[in-house]
N, C-alpha and C. Protein backbone atom coordinates (compact mmCIF):
# COMPACT_ATOMS: atom_id res chain seq x y z
N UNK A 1 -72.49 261.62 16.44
CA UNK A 1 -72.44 260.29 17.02
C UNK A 1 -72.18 260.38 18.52
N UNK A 2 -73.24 259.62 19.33
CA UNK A 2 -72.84 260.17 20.66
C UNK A 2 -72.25 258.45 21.08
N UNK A 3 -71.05 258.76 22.68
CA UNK A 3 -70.17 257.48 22.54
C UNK A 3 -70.78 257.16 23.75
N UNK A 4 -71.22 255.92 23.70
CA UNK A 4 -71.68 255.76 25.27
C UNK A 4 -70.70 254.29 25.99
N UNK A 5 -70.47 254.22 27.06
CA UNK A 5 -69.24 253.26 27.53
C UNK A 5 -70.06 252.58 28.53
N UNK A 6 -69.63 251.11 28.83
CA UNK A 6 -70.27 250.43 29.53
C UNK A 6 -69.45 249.59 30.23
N UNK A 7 -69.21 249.55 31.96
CA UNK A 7 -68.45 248.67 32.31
C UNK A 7 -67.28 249.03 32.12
N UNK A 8 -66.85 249.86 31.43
CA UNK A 8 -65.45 250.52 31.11
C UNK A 8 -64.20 250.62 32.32
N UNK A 9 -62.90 250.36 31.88
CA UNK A 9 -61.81 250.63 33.15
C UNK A 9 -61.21 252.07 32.67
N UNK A 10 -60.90 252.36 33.37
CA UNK A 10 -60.29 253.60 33.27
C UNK A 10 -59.46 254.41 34.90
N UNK A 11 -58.79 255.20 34.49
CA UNK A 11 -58.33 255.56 35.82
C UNK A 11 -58.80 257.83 36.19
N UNK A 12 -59.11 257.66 37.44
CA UNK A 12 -59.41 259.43 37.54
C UNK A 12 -58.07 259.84 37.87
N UNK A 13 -57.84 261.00 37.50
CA UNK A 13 -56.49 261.44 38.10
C UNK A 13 -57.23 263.09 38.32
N UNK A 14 -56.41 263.73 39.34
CA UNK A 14 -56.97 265.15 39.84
C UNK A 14 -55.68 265.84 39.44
N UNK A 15 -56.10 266.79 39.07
CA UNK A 15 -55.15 268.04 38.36
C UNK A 15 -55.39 269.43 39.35
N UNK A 16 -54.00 269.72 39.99
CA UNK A 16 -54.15 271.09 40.23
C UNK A 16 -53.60 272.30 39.62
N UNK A 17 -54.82 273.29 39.45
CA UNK A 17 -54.59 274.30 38.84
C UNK A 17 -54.20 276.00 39.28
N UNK A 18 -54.71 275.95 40.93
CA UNK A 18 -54.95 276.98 41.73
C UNK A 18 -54.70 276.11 43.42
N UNK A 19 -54.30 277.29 44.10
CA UNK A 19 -54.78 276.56 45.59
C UNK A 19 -56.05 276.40 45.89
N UNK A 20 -56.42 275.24 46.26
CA UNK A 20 -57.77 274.07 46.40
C UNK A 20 -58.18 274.02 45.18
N UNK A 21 -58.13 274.73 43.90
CA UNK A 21 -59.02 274.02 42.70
C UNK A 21 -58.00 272.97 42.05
N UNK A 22 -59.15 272.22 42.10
CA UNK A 22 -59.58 270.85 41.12
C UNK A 22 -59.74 270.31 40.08
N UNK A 23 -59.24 269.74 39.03
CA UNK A 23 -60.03 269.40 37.82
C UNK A 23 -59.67 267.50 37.97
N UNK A 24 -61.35 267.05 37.60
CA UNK A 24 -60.43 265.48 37.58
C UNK A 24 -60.87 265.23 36.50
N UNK A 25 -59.77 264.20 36.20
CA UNK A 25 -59.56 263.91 34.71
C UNK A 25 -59.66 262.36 34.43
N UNK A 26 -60.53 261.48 33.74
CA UNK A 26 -61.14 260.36 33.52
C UNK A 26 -59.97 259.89 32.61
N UNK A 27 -59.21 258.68 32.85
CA UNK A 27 -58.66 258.25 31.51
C UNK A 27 -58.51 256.82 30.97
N UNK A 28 -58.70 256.67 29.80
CA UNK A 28 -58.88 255.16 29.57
C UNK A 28 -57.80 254.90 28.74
N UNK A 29 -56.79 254.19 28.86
CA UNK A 29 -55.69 253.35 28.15
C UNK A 29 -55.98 252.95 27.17
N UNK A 30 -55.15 252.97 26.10
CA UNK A 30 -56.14 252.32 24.64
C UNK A 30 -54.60 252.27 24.23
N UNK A 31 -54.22 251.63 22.73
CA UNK A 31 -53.56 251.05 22.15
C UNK A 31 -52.75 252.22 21.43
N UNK A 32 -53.40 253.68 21.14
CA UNK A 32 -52.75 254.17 20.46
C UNK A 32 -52.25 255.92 21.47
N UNK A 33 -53.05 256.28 22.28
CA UNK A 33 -52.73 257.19 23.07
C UNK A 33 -54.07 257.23 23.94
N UNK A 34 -53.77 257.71 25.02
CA UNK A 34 -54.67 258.01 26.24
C UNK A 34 -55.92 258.41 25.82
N UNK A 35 -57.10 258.06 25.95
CA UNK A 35 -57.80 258.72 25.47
C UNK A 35 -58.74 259.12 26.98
N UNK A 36 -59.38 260.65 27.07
CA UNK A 36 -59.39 261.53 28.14
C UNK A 36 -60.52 262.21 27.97
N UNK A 37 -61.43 262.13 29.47
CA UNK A 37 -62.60 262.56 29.66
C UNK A 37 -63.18 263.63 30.81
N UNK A 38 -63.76 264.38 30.73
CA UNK A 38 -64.13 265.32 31.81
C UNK A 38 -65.51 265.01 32.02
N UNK A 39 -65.43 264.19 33.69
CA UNK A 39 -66.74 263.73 34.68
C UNK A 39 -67.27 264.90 34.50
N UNK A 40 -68.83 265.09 34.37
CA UNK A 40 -69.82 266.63 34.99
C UNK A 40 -70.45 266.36 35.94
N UNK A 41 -70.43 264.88 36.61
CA UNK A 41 -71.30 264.42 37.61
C UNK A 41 -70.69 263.34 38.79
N UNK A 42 -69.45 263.99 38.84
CA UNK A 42 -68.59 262.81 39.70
C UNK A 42 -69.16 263.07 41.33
N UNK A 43 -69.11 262.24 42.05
CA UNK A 43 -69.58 262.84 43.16
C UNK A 43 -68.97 263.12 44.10
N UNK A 44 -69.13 264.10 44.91
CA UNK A 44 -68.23 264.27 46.04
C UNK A 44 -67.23 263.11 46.89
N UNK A 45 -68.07 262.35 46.59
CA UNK A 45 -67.28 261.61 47.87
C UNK A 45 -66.06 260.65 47.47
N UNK A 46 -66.08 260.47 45.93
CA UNK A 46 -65.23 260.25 44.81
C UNK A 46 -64.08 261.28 44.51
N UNK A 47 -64.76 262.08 44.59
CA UNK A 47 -63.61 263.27 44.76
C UNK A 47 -62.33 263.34 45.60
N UNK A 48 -63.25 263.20 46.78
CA UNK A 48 -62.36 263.30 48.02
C UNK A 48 -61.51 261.71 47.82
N UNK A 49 -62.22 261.05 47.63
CA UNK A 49 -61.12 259.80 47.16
C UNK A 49 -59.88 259.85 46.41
N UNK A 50 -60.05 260.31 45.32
CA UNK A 50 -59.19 260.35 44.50
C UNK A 50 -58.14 261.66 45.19
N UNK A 51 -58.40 262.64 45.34
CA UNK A 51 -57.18 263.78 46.16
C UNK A 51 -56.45 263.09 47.12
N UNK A 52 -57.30 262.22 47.44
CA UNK A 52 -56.70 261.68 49.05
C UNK A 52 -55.34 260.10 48.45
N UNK A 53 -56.02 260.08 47.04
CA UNK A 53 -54.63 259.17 46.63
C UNK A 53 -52.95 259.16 46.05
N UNK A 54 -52.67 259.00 45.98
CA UNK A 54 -51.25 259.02 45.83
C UNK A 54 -51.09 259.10 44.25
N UNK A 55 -50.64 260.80 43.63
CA UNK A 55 -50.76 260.91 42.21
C UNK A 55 -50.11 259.78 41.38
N UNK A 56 -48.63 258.95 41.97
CA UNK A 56 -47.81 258.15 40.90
C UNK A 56 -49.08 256.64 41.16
N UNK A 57 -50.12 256.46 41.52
CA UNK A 57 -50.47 255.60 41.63
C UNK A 57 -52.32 255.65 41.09
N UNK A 58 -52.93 256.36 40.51
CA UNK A 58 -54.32 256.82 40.56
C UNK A 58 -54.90 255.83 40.34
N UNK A 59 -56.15 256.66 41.28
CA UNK A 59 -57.43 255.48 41.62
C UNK A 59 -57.69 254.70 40.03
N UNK A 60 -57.99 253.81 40.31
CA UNK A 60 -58.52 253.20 39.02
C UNK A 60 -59.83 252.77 39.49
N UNK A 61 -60.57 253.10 38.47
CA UNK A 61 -62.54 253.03 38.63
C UNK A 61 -62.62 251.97 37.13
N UNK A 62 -64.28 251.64 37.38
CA UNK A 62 -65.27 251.14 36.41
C UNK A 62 -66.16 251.91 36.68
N UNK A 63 -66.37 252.38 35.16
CA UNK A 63 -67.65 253.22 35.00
C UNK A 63 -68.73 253.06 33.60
N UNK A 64 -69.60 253.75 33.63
CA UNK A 64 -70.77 253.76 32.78
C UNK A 64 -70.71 255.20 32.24
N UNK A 65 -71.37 255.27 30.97
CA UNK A 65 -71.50 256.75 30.82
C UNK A 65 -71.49 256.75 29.31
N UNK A 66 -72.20 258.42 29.19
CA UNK A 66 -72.30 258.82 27.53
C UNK A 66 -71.61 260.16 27.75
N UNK A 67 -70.83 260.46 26.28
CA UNK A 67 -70.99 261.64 25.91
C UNK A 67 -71.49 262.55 25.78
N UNK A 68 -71.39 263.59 25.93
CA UNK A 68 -72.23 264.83 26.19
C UNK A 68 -72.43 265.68 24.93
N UNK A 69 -71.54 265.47 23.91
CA UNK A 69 -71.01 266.61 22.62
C UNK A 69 -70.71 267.70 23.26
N UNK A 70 -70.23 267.98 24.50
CA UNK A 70 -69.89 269.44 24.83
C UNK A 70 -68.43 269.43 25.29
N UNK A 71 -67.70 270.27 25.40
CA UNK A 71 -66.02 270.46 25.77
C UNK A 71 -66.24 271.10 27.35
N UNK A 72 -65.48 270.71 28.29
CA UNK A 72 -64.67 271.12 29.06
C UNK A 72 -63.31 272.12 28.94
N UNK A 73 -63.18 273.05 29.37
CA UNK A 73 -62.13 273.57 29.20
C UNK A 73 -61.00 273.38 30.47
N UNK A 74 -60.16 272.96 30.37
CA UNK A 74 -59.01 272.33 30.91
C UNK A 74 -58.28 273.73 31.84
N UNK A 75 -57.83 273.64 32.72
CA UNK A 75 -56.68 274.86 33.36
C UNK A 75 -55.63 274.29 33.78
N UNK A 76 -54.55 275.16 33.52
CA UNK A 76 -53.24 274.57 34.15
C UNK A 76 -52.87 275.89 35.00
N UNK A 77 -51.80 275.31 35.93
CA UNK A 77 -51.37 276.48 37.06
C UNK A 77 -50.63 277.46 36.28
N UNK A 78 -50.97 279.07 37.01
CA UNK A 78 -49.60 280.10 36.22
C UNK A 78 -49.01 280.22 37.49
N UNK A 79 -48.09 280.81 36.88
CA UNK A 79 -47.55 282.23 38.29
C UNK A 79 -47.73 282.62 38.99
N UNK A 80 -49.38 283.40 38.77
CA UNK A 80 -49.96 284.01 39.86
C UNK A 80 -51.11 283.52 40.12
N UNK A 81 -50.92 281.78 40.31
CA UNK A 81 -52.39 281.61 40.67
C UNK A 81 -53.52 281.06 40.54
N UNK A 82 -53.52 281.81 39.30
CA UNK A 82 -54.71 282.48 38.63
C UNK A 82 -55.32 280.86 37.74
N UNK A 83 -54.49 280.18 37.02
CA UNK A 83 -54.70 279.17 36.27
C UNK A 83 -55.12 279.93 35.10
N UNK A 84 -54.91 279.40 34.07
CA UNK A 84 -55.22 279.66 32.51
C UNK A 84 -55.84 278.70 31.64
N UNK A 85 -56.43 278.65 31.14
CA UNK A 85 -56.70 277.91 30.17
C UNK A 85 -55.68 276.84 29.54
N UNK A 86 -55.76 275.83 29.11
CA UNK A 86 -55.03 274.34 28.05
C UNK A 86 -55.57 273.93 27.47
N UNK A 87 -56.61 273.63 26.88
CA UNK A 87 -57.21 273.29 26.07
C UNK A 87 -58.84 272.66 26.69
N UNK A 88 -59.01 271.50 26.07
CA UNK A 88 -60.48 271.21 26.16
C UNK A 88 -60.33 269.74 26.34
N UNK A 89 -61.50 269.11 26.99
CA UNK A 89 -61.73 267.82 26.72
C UNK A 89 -63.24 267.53 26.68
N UNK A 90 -63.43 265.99 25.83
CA UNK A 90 -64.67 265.77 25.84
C UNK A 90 -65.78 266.02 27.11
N UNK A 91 -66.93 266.37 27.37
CA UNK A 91 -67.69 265.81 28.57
C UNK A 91 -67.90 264.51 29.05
N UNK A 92 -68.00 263.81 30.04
CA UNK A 92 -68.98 262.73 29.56
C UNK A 92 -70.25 262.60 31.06
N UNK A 93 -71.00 262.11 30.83
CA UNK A 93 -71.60 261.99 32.26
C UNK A 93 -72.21 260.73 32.58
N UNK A 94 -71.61 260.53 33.49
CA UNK A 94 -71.77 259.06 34.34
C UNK A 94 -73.16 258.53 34.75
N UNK A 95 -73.08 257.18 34.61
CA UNK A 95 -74.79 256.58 34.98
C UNK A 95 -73.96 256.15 36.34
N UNK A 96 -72.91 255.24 36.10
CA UNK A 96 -72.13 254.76 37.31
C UNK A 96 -70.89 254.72 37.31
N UNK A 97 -69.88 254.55 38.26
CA UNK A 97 -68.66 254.82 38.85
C UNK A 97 -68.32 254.14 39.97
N UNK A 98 -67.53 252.80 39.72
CA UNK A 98 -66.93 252.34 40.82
C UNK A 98 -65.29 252.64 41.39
N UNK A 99 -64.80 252.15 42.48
CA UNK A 99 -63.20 251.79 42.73
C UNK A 99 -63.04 250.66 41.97
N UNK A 100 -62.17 250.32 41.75
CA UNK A 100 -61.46 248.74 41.07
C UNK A 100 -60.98 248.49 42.05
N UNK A 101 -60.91 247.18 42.50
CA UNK A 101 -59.91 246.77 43.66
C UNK A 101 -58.66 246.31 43.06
């Protein structure tokens, strides 16, 4: 079953895992727990938006988009660096992506 979203709110939040790497993380509020998506097509300039915001506060977007059926694999920071693996999240890939005001 592939999930496709329309008009959807949700908020990006950026995860660091390494010095300068990135992961951003799509999330939509729902009634019973967060439910959490990995953009494959976010665009740069969205990017730089969201780093440039203030983590206790994340951008909140409207977006479009389907599922991919494929996993992302997630990294969190180690010790040395390096980042490791955490698990996985859905794909999804965007038709569109706004700011919310």
């Amino acid at each position: 079953m592939v999930r496709t979203y329309t008009n959807a709110e949700g908020v990006l939040i950026v995860s660091v895992y390494s010095r300068g790497a990135y992961q951003y993380i799509l999330v939509m509020p729902d009634a019973t727990a967060k439910t959490r998506y990995y953009p494959v097509n976010l665009s740069d300039s969205l990017k730089e938006q969201a780093r440039k915001t203030d983590p206790a506060t994340p951008l909140q977007v409207r977006f479009s988009g389907r599922l991919t059926g494929k996993k992302e694999i997630l990294k969190q920071a180690t010790a040395n660096d390096a980042g490791e693996a955490a698990g996985e999240l859905p794909q999804i890939k965007l038709t569109s992506i706004s700011v919310r005001k």
